[in-house]
N, C-alpha and C. Protein backbone atom coordinates (compact mmCIF):
# COMPACT_ATOMS: atom_id res chain seq x y z
N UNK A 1 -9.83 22.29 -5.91
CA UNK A 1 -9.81 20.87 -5.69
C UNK A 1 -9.50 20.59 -4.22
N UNK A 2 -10.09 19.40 -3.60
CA UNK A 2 -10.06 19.29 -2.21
C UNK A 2 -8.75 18.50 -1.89
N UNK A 3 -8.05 18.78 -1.08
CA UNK A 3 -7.25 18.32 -1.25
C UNK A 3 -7.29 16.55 0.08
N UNK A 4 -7.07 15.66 -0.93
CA UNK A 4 -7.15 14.20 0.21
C UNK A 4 -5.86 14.63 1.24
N UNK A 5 -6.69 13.83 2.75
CA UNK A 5 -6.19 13.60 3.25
C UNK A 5 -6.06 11.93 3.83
N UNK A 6 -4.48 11.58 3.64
CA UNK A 6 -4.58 9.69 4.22
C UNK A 6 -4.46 9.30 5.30
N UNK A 7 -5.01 8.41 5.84
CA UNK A 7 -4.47 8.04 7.22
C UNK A 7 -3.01 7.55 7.55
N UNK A 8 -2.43 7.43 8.85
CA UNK A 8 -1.41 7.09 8.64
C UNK A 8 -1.28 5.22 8.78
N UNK A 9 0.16 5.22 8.43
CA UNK A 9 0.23 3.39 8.92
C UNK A 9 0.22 2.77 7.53
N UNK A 10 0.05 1.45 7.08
CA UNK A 10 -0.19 0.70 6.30
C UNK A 10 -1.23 0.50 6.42
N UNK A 11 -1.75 0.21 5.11
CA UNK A 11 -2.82 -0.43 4.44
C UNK A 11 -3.04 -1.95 4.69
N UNK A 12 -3.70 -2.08 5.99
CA UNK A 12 -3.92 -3.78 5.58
C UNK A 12 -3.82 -4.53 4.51
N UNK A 13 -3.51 -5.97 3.98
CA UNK A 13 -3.25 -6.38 3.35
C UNK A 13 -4.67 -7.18 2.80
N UNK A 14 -5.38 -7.22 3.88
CA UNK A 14 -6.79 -7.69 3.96
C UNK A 14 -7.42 -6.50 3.50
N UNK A 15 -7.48 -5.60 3.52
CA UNK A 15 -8.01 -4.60 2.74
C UNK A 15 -7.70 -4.10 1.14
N UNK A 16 -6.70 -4.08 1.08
CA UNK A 16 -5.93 -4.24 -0.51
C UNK A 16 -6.57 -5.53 -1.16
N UNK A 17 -6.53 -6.31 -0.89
CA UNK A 17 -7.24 -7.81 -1.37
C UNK A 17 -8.68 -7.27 -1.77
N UNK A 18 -9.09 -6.42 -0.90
CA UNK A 18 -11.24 -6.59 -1.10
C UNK A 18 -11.26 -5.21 -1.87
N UNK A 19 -10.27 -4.83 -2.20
CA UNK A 19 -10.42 -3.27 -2.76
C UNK A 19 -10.23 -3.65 -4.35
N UNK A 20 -9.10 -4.90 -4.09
CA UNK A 20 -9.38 -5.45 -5.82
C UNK A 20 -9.76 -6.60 -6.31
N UNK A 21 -10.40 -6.81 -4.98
CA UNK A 21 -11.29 -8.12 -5.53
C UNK A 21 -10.56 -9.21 -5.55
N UNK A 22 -9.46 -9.60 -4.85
CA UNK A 22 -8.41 -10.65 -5.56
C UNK A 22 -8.20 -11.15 -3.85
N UNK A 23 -7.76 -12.25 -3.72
CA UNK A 23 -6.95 -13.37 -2.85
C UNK A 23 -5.90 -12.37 -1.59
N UNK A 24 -5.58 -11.79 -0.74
CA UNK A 24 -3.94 -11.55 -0.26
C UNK A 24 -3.04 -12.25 -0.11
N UNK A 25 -2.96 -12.99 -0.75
CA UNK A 25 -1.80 -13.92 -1.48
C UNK A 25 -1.39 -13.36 -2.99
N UNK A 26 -2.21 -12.68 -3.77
CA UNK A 26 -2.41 -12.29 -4.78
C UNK A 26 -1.69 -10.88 -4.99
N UNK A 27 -1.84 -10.33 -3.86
CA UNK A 27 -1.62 -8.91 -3.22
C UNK A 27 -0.24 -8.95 -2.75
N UNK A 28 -0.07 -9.89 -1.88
CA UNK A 28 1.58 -10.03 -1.23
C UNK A 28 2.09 -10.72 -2.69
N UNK A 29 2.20 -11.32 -3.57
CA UNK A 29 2.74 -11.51 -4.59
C UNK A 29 2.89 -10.65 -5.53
N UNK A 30 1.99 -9.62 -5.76
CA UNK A 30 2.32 -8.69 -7.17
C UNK A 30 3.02 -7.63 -6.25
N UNK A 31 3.40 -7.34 -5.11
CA UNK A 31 4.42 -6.39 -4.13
C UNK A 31 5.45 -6.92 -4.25
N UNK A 32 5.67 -8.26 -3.87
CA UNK A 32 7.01 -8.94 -4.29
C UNK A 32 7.50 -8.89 -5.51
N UNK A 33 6.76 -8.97 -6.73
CA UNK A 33 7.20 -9.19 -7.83
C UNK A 33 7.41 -7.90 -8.32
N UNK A 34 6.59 -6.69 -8.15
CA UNK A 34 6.97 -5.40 -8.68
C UNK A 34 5.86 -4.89 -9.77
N UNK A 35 5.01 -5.87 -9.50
CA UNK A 35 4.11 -6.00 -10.86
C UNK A 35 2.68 -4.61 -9.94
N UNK A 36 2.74 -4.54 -8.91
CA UNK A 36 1.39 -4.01 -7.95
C UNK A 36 2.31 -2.97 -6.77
N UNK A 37 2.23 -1.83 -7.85
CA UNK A 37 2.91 -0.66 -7.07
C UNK A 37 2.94 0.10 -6.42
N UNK A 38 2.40 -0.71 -5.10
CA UNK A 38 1.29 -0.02 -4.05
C UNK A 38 2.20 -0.28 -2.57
N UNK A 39 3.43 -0.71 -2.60
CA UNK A 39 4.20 -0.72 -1.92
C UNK A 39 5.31 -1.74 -1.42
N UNK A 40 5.85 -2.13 -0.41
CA UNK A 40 6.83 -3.03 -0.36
C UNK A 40 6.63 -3.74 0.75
N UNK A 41 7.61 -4.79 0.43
CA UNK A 41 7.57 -5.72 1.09
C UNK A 41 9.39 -6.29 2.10
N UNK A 42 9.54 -6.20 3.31
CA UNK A 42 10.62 -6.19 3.21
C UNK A 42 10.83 -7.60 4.33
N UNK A 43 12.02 -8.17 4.54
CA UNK A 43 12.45 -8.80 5.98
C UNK A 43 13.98 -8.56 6.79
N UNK A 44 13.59 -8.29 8.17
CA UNK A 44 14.95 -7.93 8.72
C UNK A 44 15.49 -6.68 8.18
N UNK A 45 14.46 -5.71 7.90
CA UNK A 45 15.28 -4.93 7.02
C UNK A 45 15.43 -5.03 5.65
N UNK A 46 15.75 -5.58 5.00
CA UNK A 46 15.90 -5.85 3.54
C UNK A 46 14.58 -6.18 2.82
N UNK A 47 14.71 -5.47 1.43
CA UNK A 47 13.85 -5.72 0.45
C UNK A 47 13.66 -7.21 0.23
N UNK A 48 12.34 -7.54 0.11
CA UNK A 48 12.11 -8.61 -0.57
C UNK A 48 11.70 -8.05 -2.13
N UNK A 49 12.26 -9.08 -3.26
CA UNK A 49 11.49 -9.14 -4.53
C UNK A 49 11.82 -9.89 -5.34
N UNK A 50 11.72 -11.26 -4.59
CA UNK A 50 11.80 -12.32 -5.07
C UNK A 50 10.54 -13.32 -4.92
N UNK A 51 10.29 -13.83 -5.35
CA UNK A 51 8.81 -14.80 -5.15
C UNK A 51 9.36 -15.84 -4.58
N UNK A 52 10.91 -16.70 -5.08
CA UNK A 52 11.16 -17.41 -4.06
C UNK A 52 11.44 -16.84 -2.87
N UNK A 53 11.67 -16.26 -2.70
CA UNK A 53 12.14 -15.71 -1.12
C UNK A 53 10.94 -15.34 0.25
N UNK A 54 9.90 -15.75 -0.88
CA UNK A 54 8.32 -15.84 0.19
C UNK A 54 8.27 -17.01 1.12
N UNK A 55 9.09 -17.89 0.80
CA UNK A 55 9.27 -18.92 1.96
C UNK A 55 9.41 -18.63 3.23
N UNK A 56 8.37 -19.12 3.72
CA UNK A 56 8.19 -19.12 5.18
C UNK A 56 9.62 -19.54 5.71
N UNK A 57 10.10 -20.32 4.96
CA UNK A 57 11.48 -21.13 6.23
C UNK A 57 12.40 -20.03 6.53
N UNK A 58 12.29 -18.94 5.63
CA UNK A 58 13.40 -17.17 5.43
C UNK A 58 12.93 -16.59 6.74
N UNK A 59 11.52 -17.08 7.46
CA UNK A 59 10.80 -16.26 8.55
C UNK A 59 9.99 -14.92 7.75
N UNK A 60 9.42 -14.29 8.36
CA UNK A 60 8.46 -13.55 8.10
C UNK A 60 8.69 -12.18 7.38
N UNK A 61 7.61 -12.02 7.10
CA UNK A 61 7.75 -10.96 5.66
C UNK A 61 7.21 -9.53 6.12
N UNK A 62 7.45 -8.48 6.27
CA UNK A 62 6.58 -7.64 6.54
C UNK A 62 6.05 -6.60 5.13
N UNK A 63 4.90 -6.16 5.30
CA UNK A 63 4.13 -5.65 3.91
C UNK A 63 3.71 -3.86 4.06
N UNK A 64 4.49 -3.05 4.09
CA UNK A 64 3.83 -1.79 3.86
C UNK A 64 2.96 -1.49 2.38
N UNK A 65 1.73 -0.88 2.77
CA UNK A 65 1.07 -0.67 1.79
C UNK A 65 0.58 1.07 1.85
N UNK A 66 0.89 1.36 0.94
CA UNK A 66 0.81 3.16 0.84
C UNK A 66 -0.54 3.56 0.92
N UNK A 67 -1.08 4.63 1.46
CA UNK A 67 -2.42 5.11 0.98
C UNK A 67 -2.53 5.85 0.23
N UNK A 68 -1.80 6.20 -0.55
CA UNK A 68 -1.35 7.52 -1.42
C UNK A 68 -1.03 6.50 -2.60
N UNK A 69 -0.56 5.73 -2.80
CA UNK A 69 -0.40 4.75 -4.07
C UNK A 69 -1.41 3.83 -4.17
N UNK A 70 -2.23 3.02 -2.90
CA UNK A 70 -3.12 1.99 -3.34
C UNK A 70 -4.45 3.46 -4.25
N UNK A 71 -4.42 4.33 -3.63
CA UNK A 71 -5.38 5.33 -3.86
C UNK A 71 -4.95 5.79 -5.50
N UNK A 72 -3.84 6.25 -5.32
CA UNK A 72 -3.12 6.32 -7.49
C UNK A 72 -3.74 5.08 -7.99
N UNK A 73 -3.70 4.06 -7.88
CA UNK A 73 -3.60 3.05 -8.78
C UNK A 73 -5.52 2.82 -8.02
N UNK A 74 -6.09 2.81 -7.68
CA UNK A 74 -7.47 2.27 -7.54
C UNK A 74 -8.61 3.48 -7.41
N UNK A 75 -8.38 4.44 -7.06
CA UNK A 75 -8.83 5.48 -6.23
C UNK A 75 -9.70 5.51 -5.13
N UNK A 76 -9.11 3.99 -4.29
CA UNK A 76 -9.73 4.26 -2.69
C UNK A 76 -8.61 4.89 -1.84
N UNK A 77 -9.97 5.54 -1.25
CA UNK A 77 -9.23 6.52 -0.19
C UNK A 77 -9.62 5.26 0.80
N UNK A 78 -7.95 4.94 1.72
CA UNK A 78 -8.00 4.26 3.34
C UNK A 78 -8.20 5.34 3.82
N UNK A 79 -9.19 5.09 5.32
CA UNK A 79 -9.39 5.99 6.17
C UNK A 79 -9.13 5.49 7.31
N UNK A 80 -8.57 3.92 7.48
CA UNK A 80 -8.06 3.84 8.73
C UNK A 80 -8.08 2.71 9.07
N UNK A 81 -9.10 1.92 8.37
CA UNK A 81 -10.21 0.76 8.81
C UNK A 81 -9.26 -0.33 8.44
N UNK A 82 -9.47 -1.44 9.55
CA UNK A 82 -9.23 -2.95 9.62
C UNK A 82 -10.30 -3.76 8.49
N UNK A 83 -9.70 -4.86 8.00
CA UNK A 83 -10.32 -5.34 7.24
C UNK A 83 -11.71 -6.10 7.78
C-alpha cells in the first residue's frame, strides 16, 4: 500500500466547504460544535466550542483543519491548494 503523503499547514476553510459541498459557515460551525472532526478551532490560545462564542465581538477565531482527518472522514487528499 502506498503510503499518503499530506501537505503541511491547514486546510483552508474554503476548501473544506467545496470538498463537502456545504457553506464555510457550515464548516466553521460543525468544528465548533464537535459534530465535524476535522479539526479545531481556537482564540488567543484557547479552545473554542461553543457556537455562542463565534461572536465576532470575542474578536477572531482561528481554524486549523487537518489533512490527515479531513482525508479520514472524506478521502481527499489536500495537496496544498488555495481555494
Amino acid at each position: 500500500m502506498e503510503e499518503i503523503i499530506f501537505a503541511s499547514g491547514s486546510v483552508p476553510v474554503a476548501v473544506a466547504a467545496r470538498v463537502y459541498g456545504k457553506d464555510a459557515s457550515w464548516i466553521r460551525a460543525g468544528i465548533v460544535s464537535g459534530w465535524l472532526p476535522i479539526g479545531k478551532a481556537t482564540r488567543s490560545g484557547k479552545l473554542v466550542t461553543n457556537l455562542e462564542e463565534m461572536n465576532s465581538k470575542y474578536g477572531r477565531i482561528n481554524f486549523y483543519i487537518s489533512p490527515k482527518l479531513l482525508w479520514q472522514e472524506t478521502g481527499y487528499i489536500w495537496r496544498g491548494e488555495r481555494a
